[in-house]
N, C-alpha and C. Protein backbone atom coordinates (compact mmCIF):
# COMPACT_ATOMS: atom_id res chain seq x y z
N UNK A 1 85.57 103.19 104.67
CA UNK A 1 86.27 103.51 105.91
C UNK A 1 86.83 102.26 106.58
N UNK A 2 86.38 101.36 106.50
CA UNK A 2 86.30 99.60 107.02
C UNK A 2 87.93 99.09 106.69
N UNK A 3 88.25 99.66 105.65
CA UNK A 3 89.31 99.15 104.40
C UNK A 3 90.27 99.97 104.95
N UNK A 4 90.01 101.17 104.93
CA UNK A 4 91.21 102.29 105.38
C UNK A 4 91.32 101.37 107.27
N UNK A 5 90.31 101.35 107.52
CA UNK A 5 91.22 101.03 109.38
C UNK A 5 91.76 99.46 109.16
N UNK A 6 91.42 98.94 108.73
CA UNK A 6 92.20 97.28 108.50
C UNK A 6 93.06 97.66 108.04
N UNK A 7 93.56 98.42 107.13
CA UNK A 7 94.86 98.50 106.70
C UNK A 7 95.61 99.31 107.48
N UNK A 8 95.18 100.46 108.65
CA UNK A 8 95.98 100.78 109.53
C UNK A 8 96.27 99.49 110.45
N UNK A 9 95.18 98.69 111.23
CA UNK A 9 95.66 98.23 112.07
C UNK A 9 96.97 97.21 111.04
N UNK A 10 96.85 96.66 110.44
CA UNK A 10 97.33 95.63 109.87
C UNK A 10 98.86 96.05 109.52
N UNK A 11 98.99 97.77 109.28
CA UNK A 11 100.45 98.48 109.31
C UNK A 11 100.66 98.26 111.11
N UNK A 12 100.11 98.43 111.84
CA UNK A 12 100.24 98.84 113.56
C UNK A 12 101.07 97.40 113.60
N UNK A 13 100.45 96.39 113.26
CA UNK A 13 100.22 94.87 113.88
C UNK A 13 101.52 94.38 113.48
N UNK A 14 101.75 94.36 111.85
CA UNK A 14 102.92 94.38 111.20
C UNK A 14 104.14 94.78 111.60
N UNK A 15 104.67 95.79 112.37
CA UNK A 15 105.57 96.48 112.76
C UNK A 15 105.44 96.24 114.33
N UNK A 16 104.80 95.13 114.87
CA UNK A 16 104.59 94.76 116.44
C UNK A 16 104.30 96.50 117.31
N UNK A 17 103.52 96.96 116.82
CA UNK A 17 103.18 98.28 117.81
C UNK A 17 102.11 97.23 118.73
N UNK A 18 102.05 97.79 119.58
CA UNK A 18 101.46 97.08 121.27
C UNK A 18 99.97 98.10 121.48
N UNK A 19 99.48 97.47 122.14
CA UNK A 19 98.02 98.37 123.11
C UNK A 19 97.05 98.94 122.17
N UNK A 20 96.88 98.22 120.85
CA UNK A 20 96.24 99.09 119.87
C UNK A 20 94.68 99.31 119.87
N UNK A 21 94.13 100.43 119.86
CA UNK A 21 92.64 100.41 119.89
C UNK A 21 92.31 101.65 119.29
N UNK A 22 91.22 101.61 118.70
CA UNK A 22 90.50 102.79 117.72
C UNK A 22 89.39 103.37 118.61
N UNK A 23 89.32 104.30 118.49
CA UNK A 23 87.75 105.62 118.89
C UNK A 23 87.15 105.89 118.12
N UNK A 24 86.37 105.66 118.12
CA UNK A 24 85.04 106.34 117.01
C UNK A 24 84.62 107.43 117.52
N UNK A 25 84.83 108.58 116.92
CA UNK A 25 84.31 110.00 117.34
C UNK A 25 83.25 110.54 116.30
N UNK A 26 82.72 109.21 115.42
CA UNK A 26 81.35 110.00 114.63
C UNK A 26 80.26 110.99 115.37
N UNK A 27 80.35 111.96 114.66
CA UNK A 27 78.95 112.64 115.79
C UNK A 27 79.06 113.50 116.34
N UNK A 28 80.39 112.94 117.15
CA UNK A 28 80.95 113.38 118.57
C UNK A 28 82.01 114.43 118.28
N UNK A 29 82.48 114.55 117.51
CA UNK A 29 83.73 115.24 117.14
C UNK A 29 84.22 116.07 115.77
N UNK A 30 84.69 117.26 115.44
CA UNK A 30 84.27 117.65 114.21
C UNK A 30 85.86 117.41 113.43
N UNK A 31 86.68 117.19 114.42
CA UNK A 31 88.01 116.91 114.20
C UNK A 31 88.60 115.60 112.92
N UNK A 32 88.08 114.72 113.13
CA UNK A 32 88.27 113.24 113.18
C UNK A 32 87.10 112.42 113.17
N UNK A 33 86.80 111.24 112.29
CA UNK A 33 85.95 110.28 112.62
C UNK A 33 86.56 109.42 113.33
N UNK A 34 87.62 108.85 113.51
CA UNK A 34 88.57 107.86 114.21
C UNK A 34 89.69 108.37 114.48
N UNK A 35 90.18 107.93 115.82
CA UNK A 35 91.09 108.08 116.07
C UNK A 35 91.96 106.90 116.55
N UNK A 36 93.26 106.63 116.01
CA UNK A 36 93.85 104.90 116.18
C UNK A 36 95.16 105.81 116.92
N UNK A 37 95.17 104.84 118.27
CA UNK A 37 96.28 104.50 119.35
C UNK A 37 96.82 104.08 119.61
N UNK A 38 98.39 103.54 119.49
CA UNK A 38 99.11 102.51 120.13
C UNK A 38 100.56 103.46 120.53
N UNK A 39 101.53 102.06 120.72
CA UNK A 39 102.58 102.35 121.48
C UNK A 39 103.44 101.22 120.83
N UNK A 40 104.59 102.14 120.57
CA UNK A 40 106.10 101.13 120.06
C UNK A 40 106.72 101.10 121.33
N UNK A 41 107.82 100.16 120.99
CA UNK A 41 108.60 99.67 121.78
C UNK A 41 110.06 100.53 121.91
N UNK A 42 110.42 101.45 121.07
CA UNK A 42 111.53 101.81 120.77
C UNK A 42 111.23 103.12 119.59
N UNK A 43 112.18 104.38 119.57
CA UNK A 43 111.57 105.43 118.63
C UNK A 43 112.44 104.59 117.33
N UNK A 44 113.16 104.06 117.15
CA UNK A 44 113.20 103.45 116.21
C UNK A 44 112.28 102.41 115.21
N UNK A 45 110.84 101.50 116.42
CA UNK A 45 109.94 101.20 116.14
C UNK A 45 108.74 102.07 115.94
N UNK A 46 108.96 103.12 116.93
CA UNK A 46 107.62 104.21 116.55
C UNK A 46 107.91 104.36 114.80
N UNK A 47 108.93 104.90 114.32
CA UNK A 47 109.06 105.19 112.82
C UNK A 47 108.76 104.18 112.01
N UNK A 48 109.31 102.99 112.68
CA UNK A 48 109.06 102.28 111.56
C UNK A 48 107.64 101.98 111.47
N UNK A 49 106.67 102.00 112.62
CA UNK A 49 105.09 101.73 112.68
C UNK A 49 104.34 103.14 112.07
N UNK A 50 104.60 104.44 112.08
CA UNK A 50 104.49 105.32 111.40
C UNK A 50 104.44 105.66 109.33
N UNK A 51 105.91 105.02 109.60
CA UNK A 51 106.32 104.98 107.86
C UNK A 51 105.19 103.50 107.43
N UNK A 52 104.54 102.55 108.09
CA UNK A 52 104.57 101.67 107.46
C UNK A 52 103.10 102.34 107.36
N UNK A 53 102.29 102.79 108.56
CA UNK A 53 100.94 103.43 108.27
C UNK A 53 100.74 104.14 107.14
N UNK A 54 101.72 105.24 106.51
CA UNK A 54 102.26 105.69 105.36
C UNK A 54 101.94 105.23 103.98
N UNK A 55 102.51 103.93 104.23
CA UNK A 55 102.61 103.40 103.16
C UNK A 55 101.56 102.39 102.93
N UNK A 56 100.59 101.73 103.84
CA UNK A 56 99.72 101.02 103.29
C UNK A 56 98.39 101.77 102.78
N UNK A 57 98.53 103.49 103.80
CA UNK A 57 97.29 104.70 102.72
C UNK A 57 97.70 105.33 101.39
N UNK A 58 98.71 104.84 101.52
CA UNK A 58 99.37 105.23 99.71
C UNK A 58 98.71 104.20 98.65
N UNK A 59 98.63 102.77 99.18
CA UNK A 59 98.23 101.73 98.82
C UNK A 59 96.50 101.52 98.06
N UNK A 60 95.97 102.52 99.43
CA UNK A 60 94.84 102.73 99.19
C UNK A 60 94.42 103.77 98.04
N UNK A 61 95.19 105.04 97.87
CA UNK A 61 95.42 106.11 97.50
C UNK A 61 94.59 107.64 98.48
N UNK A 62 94.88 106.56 99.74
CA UNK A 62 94.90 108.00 100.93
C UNK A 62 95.79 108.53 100.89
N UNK A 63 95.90 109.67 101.11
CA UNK A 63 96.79 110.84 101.59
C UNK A 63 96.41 111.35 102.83
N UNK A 64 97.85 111.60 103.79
CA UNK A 64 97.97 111.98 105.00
C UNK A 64 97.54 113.47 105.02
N UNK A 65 97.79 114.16 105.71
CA UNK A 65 97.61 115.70 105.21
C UNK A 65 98.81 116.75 105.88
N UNK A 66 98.73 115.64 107.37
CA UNK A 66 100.45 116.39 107.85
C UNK A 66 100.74 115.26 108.66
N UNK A 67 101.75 115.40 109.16
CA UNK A 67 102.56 114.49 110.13
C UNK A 67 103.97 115.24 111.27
N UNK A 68 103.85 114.57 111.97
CA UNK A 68 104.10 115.95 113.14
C UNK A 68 104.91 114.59 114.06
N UNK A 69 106.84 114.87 115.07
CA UNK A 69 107.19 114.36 115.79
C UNK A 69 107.96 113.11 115.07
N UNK A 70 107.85 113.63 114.16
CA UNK A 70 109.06 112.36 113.58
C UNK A 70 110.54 112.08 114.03
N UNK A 71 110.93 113.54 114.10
CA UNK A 71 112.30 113.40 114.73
C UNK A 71 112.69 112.94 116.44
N UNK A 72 111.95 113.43 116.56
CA UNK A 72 111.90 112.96 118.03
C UNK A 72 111.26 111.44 118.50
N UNK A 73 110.19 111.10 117.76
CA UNK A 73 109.39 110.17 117.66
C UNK A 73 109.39 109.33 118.99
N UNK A 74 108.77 110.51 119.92
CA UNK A 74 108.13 109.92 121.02
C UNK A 74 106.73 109.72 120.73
N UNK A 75 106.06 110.60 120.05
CA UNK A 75 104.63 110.93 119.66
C UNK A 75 104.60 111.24 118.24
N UNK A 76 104.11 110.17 117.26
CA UNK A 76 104.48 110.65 116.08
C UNK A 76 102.70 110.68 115.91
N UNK A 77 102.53 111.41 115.05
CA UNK A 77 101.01 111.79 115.00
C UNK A 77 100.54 112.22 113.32
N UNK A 78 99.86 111.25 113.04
CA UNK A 78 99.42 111.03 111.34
C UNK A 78 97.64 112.02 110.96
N UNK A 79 98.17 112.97 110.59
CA UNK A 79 96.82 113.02 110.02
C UNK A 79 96.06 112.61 108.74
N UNK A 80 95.33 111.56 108.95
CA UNK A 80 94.94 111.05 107.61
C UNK A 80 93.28 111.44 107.46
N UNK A 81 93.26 112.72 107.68
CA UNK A 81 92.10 113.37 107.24
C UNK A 81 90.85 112.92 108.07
N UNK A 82 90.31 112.21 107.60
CA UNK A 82 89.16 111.34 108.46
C UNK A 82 89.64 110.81 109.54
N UNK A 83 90.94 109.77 109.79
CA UNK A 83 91.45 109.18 111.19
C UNK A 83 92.47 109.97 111.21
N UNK A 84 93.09 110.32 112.76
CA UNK A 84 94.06 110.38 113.60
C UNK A 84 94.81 109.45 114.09
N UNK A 85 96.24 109.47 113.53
CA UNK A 85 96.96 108.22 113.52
C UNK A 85 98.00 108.00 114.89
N UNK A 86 97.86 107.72 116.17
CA UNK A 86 98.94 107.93 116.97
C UNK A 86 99.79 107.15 117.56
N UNK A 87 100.93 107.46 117.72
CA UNK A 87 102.22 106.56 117.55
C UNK A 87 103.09 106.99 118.29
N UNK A 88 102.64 106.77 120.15
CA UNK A 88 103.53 107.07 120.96
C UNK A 88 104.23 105.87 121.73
N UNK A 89 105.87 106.24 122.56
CA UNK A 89 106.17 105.98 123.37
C UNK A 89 105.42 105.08 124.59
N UNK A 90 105.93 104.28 125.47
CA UNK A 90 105.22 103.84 126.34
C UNK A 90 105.10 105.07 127.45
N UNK A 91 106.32 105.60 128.34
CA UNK A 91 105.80 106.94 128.89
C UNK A 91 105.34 108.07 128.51
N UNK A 92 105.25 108.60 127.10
CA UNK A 92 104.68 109.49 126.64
C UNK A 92 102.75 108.80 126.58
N UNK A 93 102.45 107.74 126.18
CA UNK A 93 101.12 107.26 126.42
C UNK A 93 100.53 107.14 127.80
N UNK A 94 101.29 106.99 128.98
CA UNK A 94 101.09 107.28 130.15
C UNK A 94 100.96 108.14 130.81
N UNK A 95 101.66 109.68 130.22
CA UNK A 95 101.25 110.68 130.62
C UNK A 95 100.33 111.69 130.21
N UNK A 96 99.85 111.36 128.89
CA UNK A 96 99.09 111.66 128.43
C UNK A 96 97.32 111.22 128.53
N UNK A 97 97.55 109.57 128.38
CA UNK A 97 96.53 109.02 128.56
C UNK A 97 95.00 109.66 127.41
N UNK A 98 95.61 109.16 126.48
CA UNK A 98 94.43 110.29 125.20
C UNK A 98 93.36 109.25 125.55
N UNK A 99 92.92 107.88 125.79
CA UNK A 99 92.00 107.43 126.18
C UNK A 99 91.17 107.58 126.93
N UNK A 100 91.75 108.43 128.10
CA UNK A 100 90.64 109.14 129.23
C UNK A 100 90.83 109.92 129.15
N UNK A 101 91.06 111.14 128.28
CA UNK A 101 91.51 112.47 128.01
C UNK A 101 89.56 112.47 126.32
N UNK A 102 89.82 110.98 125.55
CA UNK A 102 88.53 111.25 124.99
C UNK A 102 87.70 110.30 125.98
N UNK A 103 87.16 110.17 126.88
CA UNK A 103 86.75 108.93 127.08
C UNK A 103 85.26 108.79 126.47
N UNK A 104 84.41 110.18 126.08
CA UNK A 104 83.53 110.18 125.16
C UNK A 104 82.99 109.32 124.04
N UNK A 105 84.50 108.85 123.23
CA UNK A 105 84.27 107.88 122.10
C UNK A 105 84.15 106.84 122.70
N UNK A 106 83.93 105.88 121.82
CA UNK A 106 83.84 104.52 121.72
C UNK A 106 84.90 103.90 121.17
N UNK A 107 85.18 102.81 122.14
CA UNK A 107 86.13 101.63 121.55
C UNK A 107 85.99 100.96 120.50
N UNK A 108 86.26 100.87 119.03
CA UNK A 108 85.80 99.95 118.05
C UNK A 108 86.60 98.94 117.75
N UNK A 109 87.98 99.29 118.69
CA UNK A 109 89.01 98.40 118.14
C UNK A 109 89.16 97.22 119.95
N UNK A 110 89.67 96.41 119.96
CA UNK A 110 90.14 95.18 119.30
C UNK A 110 88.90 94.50 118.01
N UNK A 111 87.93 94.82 118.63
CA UNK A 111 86.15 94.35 117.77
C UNK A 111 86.49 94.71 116.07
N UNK A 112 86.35 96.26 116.16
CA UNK A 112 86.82 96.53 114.74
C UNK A 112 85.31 95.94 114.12
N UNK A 113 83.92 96.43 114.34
CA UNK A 113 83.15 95.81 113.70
C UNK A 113 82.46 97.46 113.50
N UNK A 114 83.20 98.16 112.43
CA UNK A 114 82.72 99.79 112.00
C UNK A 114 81.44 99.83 111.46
């Protein structure tokens, strides 16, 4: 699991996505073990921080299972089975606020020590 989130953040980081932090919902949640958050600068950067998440679980030989908001790509949203991949807007992350919407989980990310 360690391998799969370094290589998300490292797609996030790569493609300059901003505000990035992971939830750990072991336990807690039947949805998701992790859930990873950030924010592009532009829906032209949301895609490209999306496609690149894509492509470094291909790498791994993860598979997504769906992916949802591409066209619009205010909120592009990765399901990679075990993590929840999300890839919003700066006002779409503000009105939403999925951080205090879970505030249940735990922060693992900037730390990242799974």
């Amino acid at each position: 699991m360690l391998e799969k989130l370094e290589k998300i953040v490292e797609a996030i980081e790569s493609k300059k996505g901003q505000e990035l932090i992971i939830l750990d919902f072991q336990g807690k949640n039947s949805l998701c073990d992790y859930a990873v958050i950030c924010t592009g600068s532009s829906n032209r950067n949301i895609r490209a921080i999306s496609e690149e998440v894509e492509s470094r679980l291909m790498e791994l030989d993860e598979r997504r299972l769906h992916i949802e908001g591409q066209d619009e790509a205010h909120w592009i949203l990765i399901d990679g089975d075990d993590v929840i991949i999300h890839v919003l807007d700066q006002h779409t992350r503000d009105l939403y606020r999925l951080e205090e919407l879970w505030g249940y989980a735990n922060v693992v990310f900037p730390e990242l020590d799974v």
